[in-house]
Protein backbone atom coordinates (compact mmCIF):
# COMPACT_ATOMS: atom_id res chain seq x y z
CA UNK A 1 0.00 0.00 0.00
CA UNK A 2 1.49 3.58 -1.14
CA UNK A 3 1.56 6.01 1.19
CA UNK A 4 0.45 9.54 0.86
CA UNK A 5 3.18 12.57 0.70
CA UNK A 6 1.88 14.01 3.99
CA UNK A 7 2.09 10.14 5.76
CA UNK A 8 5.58 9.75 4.19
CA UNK A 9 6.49 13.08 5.47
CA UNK A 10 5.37 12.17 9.40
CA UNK A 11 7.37 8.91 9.16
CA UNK A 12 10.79 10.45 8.10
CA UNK A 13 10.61 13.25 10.87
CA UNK A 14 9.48 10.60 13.19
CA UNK A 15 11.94 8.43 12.48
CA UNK A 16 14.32 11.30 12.86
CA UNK A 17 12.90 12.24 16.78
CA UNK A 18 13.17 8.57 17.57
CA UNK A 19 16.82 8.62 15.81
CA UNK A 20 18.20 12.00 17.70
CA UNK A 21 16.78 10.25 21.24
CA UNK A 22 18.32 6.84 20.31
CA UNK A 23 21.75 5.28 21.57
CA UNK A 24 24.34 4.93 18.88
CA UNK A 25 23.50 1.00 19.15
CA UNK A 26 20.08 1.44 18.41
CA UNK A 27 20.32 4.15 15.96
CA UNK A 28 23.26 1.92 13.67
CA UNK A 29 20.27 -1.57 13.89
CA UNK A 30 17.33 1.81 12.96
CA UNK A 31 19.52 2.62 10.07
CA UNK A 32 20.64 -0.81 8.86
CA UNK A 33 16.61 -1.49 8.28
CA UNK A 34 16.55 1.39 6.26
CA UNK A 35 19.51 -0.15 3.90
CA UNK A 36 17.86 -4.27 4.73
CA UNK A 37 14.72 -2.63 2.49
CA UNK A 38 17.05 -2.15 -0.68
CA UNK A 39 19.52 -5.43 -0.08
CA UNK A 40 19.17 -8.57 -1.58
CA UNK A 41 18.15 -11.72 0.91
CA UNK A 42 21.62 -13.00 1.47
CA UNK A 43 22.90 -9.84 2.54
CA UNK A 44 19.76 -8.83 5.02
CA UNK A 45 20.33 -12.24 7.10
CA UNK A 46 23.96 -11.28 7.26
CA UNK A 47 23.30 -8.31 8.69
CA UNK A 48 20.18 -9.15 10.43
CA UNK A 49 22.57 -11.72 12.02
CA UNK A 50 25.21 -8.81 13.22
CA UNK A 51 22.16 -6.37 14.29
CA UNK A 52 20.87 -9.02 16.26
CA UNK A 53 24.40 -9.70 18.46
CA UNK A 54 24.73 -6.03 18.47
CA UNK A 55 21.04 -5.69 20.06
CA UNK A 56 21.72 -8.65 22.30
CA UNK A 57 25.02 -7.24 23.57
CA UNK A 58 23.26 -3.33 24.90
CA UNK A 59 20.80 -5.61 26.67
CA UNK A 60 23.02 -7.66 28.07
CA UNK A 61 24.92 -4.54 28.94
CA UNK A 62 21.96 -3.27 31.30
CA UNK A 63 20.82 -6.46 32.17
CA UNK A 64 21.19 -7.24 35.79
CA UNK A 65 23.90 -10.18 36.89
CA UNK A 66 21.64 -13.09 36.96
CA UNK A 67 20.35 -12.27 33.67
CA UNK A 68 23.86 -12.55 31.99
CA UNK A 69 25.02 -15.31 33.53
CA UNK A 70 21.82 -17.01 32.42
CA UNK A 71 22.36 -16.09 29.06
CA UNK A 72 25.95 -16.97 28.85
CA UNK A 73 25.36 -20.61 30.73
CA UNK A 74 22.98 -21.25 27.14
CA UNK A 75 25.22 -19.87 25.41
CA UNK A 76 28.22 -22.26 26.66
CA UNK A 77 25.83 -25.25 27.02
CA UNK A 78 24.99 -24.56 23.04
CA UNK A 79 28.49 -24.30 21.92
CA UNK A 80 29.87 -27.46 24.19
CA UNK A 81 26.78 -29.55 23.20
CA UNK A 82 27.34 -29.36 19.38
CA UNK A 83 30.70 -31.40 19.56
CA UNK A 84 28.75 -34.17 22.01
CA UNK A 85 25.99 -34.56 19.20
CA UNK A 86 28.52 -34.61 15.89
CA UNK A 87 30.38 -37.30 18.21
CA UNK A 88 27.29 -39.61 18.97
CA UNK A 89 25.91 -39.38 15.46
CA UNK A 90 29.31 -40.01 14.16
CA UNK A 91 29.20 -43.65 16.68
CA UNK A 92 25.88 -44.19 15.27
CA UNK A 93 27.43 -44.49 11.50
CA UNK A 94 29.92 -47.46 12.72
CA UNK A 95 29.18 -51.41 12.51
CA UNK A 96 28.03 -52.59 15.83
CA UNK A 97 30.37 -55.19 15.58
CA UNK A 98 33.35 -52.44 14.72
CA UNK A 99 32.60 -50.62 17.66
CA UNK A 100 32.55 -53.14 20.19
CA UNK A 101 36.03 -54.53 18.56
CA UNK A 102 37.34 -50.93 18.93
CA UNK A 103 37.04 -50.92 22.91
CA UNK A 104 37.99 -54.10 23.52
């Protein structure tokens, strides 16, 4: 749906009150939409990927000290259970028979 001149008009200087009151965190992810609109699709999930740490990281910043060390345990528990699942599917590809003559 088009929008009128006048409409299109109150969304720019809107966006620009919102813009002068942001953080510089905030007003980089703002601006990056702006540019997401005219990128192709492998370029907006790239940086749809980086606005997203970028977000994460200014609430994490004034998030209180159980609320980061929640975030970090997941974080940690994701990265150390990838190896553990590669590993066990990895056993699952290999003769029974090979396996148990392996630890024997």
């Amino acid at each position: 749906m088009a929008r009128s001149g006048a409409g299109r008009l109150a969304a720019v200087v809107l966006r620009a009150v919102v813009l002068r009151r942001a953080g510089a965190a905030l007003r980089a992810v703002v601006l990056r939409a702006v540019v997401l609109r005219r990128a192709g699709a492998a370029l907006r999930a790239e940086v749809l990927r980086r606005a997203g740490a970028a977000l994460r990281a200014v609430v994490l910043r004034r998030a209180g000290a159980a609320l980061r060390a929640e975030v970090l345990r997941r974080a940690v528990t994701r990265t150390a259970v990838a190896p553990l699942v590669t590993a066990a599917s990895s056993l699952r590809s290999i003769s029974p028979s090979r396996r148990s003559s392996d630890f024997s």
